[in-house]
Structures are given as C-alpha cells and as structure tokens.
C-alpha atoms as a PDB file:
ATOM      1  CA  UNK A   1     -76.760 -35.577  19.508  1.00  0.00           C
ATOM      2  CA  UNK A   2     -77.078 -37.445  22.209  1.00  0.00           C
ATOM      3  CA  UNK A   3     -73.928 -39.945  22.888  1.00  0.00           C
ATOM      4  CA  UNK A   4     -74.328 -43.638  24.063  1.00  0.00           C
ATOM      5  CA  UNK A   5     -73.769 -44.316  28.251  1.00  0.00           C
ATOM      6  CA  UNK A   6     -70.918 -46.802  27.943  1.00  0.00           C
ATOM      7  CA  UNK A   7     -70.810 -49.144  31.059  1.00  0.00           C
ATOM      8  CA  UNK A   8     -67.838 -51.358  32.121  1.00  0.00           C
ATOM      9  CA  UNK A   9     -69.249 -55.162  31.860  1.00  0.00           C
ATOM     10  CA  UNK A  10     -65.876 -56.842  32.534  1.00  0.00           C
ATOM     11  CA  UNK A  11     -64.115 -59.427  29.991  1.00  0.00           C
ATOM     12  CA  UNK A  12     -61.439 -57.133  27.814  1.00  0.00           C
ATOM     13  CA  UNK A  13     -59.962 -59.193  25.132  1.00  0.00           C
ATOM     14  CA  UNK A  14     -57.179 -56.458  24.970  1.00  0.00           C
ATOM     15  CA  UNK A  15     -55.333 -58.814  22.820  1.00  0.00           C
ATOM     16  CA  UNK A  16     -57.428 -59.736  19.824  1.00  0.00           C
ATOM     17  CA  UNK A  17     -59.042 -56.152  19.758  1.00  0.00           C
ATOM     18  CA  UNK A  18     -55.697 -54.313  19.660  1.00  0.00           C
ATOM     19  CA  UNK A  19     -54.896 -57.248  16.687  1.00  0.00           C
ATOM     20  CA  UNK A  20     -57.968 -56.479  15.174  1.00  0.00           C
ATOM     21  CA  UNK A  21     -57.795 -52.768  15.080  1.00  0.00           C
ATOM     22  CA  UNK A  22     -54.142 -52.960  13.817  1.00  0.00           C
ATOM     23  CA  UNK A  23     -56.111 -55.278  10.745  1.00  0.00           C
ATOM     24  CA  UNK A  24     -58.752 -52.588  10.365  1.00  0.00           C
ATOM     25  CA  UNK A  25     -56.150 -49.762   9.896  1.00  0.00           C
ATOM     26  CA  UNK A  26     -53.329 -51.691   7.623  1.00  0.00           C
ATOM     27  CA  UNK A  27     -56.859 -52.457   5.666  1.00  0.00           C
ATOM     28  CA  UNK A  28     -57.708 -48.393   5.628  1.00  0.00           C
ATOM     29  CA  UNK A  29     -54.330 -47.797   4.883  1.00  0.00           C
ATOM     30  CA  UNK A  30     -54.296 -49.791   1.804  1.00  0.00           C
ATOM     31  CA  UNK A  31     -57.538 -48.035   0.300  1.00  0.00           C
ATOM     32  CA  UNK A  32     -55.661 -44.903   0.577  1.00  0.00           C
ATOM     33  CA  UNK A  33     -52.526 -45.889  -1.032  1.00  0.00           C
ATOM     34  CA  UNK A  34     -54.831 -47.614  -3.637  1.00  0.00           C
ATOM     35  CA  UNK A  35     -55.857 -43.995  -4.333  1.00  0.00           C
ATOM     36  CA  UNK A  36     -53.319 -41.932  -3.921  1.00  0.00           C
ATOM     37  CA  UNK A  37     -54.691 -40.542  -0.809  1.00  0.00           C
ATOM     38  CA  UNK A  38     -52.139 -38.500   1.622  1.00  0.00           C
ATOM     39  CA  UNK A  39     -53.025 -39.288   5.154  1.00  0.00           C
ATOM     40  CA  UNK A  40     -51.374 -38.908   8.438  1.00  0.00           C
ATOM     41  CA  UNK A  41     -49.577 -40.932  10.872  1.00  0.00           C
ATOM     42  CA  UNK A  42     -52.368 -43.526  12.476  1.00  0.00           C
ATOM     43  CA  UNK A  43     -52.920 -42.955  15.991  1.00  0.00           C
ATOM     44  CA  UNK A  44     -54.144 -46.403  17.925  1.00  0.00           C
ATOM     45  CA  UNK A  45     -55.834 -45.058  21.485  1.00  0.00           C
ATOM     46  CA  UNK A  46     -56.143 -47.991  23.674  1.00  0.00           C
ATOM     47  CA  UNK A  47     -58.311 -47.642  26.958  1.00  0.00           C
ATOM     48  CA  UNK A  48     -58.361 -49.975  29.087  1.00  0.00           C
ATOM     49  CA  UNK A  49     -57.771 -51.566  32.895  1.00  0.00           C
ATOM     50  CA  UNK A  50     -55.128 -53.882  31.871  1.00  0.00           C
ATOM     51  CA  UNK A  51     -56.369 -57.048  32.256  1.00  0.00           C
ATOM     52  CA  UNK A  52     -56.195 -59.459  29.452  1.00  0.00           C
ATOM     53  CA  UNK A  53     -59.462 -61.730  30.204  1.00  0.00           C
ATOM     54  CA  UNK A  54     -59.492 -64.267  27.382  1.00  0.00           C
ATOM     55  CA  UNK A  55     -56.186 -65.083  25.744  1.00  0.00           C
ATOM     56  CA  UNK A  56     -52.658 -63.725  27.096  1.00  0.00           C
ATOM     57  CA  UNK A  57     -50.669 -65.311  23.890  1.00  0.00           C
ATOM     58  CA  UNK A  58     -52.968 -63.212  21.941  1.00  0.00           C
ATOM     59  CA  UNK A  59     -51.808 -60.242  24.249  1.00  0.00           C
ATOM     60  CA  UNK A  60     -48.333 -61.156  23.619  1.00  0.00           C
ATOM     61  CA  UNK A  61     -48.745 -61.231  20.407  1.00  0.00           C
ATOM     62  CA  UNK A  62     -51.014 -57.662  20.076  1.00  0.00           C
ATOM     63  CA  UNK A  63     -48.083 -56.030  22.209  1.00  0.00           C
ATOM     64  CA  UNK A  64     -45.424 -57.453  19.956  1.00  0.00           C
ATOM     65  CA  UNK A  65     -47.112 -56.451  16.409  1.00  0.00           C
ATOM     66  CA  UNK A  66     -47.528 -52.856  18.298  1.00  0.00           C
ATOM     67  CA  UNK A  67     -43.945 -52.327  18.707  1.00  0.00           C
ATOM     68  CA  UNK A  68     -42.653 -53.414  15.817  1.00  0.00           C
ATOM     69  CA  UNK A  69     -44.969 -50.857  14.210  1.00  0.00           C
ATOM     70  CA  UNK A  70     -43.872 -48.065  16.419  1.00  0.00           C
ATOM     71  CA  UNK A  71     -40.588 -49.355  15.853  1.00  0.00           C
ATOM     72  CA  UNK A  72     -41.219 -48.860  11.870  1.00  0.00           C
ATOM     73  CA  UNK A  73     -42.703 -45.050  11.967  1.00  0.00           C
ATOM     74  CA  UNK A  74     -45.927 -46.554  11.118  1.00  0.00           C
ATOM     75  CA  UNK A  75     -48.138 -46.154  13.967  1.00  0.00           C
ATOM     76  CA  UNK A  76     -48.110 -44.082  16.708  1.00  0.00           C
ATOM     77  CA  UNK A  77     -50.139 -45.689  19.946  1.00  0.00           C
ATOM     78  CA  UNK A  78     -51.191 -43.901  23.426  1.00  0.00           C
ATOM     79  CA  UNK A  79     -52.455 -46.321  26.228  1.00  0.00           C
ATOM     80  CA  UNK A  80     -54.787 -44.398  28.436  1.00  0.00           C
ATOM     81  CA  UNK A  81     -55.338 -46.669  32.152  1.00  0.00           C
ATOM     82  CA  UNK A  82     -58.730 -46.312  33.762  1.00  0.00           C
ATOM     83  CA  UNK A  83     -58.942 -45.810  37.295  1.00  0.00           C
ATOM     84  CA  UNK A  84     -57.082 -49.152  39.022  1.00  0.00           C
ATOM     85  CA  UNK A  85     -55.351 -49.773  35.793  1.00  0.00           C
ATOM     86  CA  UNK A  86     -52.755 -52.091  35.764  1.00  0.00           C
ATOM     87  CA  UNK A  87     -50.484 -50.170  33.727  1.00  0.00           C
ATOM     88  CA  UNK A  88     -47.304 -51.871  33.795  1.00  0.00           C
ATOM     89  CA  UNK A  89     -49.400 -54.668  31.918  1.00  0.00           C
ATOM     90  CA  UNK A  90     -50.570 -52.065  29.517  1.00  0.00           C
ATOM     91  CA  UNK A  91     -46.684 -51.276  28.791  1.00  0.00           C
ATOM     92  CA  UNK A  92     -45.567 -54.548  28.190  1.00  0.00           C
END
C-alpha cells in the first residue's frame, strides 16, 4: 500500500465540510439504528489551519451545530492545528 502525498493548495471551506461531515455521520448513524447496529461514540477529527476561506456564516454555523452535539453526548470532536494554525479560530 502505498498512501496518497497530500499537498496543502489553500482555500479550506472549514465550514461547509465540518456541516457536511456532521450530515454524513447523522446519515451513518441512522443505517445503524435502522439495523439494530451497536456502535460507538462518533469521533469528528478536524485538521486544519484555521482559516475559513469561503463562507464565515457557514463557519458559524458548523461551530454552532458542533457544540450543541457535544453538548448532547452525541459526538465527540478533536481539532488538530497545523503548523501556524490559528487555533483560537478553530475553538470558536
């Protein structure tokens, strides 16, 4: 196995990505309660520099939908800055 080189190209829609893989796990969630599945805790792993490049409502909204989940017991989520990170942005 030989694993992809992954290159930083700039433009992080941190927002809408972090809204969409909230979508994609509620959706896998659902398939296992469909089936009676037992599963653990999700884990959301976010790695980024910080900076919101396309939309900062969508941001906003992202960090908002995370917190009421970790709020809830239903997702846990670890932020991981790269080098530079702006990681007071990644908290909010």
């Amino acid at each position: 196995f030989l694993p992809p080189v992954l290159e930083a190209g700039g433009g992080t829609p941190l927002g809408s990505g972090t809204l969409t893989a909230l979508h994609l796990l509620g959706k896998r969630l659902e398939v296992y309660r469909q089936h009676d599945v037992a599963h653990h805790l999700p884990w959301l792993l976010i790695i980024s520099d910080g900076q919101e490049s396309e939309s900062h409502a969508e941001f906003a909204k992202a960090g908002a939908a995370v917190r009421k989940l970790e709020a809830a017991g239903l997702i846990r989520t670890f932020v991981v800055g790269v080098e530079g990170a702006d990681m007071g942005q990644l908290h909010t």
